[in-house]
Protein backbone atom coordinates (compact mmCIF):
# COMPACT_ATOMS: atom_id res chain seq x y z
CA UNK A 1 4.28 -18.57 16.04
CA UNK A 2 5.71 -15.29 17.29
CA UNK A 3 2.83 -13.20 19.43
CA UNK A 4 2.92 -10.15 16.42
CA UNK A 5 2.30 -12.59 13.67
CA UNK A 6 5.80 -12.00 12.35
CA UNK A 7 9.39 -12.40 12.58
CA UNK A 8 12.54 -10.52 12.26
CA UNK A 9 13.19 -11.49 9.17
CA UNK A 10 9.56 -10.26 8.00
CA UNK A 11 10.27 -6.90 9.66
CA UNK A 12 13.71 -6.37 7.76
CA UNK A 13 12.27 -7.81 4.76
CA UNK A 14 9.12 -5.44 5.04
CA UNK A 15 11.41 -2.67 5.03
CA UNK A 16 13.99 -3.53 2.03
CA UNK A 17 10.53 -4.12 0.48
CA UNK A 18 8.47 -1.51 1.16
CA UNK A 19 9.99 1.57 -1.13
CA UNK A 20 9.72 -1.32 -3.65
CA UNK A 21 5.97 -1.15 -3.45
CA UNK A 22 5.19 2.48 -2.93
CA UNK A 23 7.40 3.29 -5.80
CA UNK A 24 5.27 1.39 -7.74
CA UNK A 25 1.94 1.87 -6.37
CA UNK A 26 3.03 5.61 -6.91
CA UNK A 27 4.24 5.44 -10.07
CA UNK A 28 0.44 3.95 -11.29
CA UNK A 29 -0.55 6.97 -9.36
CA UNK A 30 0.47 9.26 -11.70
CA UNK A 31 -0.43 7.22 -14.82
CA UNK A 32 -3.95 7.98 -13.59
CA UNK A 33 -2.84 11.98 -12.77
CA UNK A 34 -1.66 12.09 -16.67
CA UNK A 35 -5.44 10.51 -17.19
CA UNK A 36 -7.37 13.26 -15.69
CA UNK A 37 -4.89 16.49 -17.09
CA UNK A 38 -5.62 14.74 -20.24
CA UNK A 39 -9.39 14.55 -20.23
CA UNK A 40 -11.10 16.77 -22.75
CA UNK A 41 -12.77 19.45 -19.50
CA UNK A 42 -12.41 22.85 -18.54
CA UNK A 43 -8.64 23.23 -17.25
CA UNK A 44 -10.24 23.95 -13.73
CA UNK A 45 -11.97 21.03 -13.74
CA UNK A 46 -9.03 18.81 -14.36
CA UNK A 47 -7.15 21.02 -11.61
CA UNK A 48 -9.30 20.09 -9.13
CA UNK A 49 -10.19 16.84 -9.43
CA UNK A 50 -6.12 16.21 -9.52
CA UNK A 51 -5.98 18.15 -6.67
CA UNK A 52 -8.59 16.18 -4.62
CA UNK A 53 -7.26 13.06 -5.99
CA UNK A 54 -4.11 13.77 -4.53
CA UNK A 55 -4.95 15.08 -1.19
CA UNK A 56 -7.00 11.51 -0.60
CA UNK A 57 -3.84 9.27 -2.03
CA UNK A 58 -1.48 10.83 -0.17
CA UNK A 59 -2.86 9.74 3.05
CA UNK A 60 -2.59 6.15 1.58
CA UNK A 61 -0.01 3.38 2.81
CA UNK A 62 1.12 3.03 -0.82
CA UNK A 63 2.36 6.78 -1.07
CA UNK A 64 3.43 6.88 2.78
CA UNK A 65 2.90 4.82 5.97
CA UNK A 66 4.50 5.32 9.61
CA UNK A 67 7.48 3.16 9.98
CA UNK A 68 6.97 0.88 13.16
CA UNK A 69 7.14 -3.08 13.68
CA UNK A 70 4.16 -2.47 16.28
CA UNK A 71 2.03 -1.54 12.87
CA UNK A 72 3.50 -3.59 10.19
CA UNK A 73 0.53 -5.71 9.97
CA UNK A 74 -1.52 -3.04 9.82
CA UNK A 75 0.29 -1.19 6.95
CA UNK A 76 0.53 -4.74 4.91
CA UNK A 77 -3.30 -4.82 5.12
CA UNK A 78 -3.37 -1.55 3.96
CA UNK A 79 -1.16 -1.95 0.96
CA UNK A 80 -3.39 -4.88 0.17
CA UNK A 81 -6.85 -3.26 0.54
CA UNK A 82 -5.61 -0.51 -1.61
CA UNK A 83 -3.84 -2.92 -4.35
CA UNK A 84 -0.56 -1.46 -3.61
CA UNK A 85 0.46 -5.22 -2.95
CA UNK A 86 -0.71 -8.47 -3.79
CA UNK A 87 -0.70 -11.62 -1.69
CA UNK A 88 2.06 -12.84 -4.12
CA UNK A 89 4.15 -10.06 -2.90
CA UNK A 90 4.20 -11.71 0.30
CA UNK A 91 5.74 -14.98 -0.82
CA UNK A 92 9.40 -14.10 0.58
CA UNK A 93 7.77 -13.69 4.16
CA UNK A 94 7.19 -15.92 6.94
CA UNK A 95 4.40 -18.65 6.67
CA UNK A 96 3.86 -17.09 10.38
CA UNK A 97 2.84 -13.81 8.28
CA UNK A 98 1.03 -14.87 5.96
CA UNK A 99 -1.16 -16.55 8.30
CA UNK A 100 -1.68 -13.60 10.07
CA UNK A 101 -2.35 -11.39 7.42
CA UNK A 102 -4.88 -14.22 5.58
CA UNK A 103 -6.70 -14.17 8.89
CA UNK A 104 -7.30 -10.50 8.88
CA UNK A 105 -8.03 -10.63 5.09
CA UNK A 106 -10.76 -13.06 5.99
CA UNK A 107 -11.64 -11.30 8.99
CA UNK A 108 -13.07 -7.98 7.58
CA UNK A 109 -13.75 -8.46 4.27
């Protein structure tokens, strides 16, 4: 088992795959946006809870993440925790990953 948990081939893979998923994960994003402009409040209201809503996803893995190998496990449990990703997104990677990653799932749920 490599020491990170992964292999080269995870690391390129994470990368071809990772616009994939944010794409995605954003594009549910603003399903929900459309929800709150569309809910029957005070146009302030909706302004602001869109506007907090955004400030706190932003910040999220699934909208952006800093690109390094040293923190690819990190941002794959991040994608997961927020449901950016499912484990079934995973099947293309390394058994070596998916170890690793079902050992920090079980670690702090």
């Amino acid at each position: 088992m490599p020491q990170d948990g992964f292999t080269k081939k995870d690391w390129k893979l994470f990368r071809e795959k990772l616009p994939e998923w944010q794409e995605a994960y954003m594009e549910r994003l603003c399903r929900e946006y459309i929800e709150i402009l569309n809910r029957d409040e005070n146009a302030s209201d909706r302004f602001w809870t869109l506007e907090k809503r955004i400030w706190k996803d932003k910040k999220k893995a699934g909208v952006q993440v800093e690109m390094s190998r040293s923190k690819m496990i990190y941002n794959i449990m991040s994608l997961l925790k927020e449901g950016a990703i499912q484990m079934e997104d995973l099947k293309e990677f390394s058994e070596e990953l998916k170890e690793t990653v079902r050992f920090f799932a079980e670690r702090f749920r």
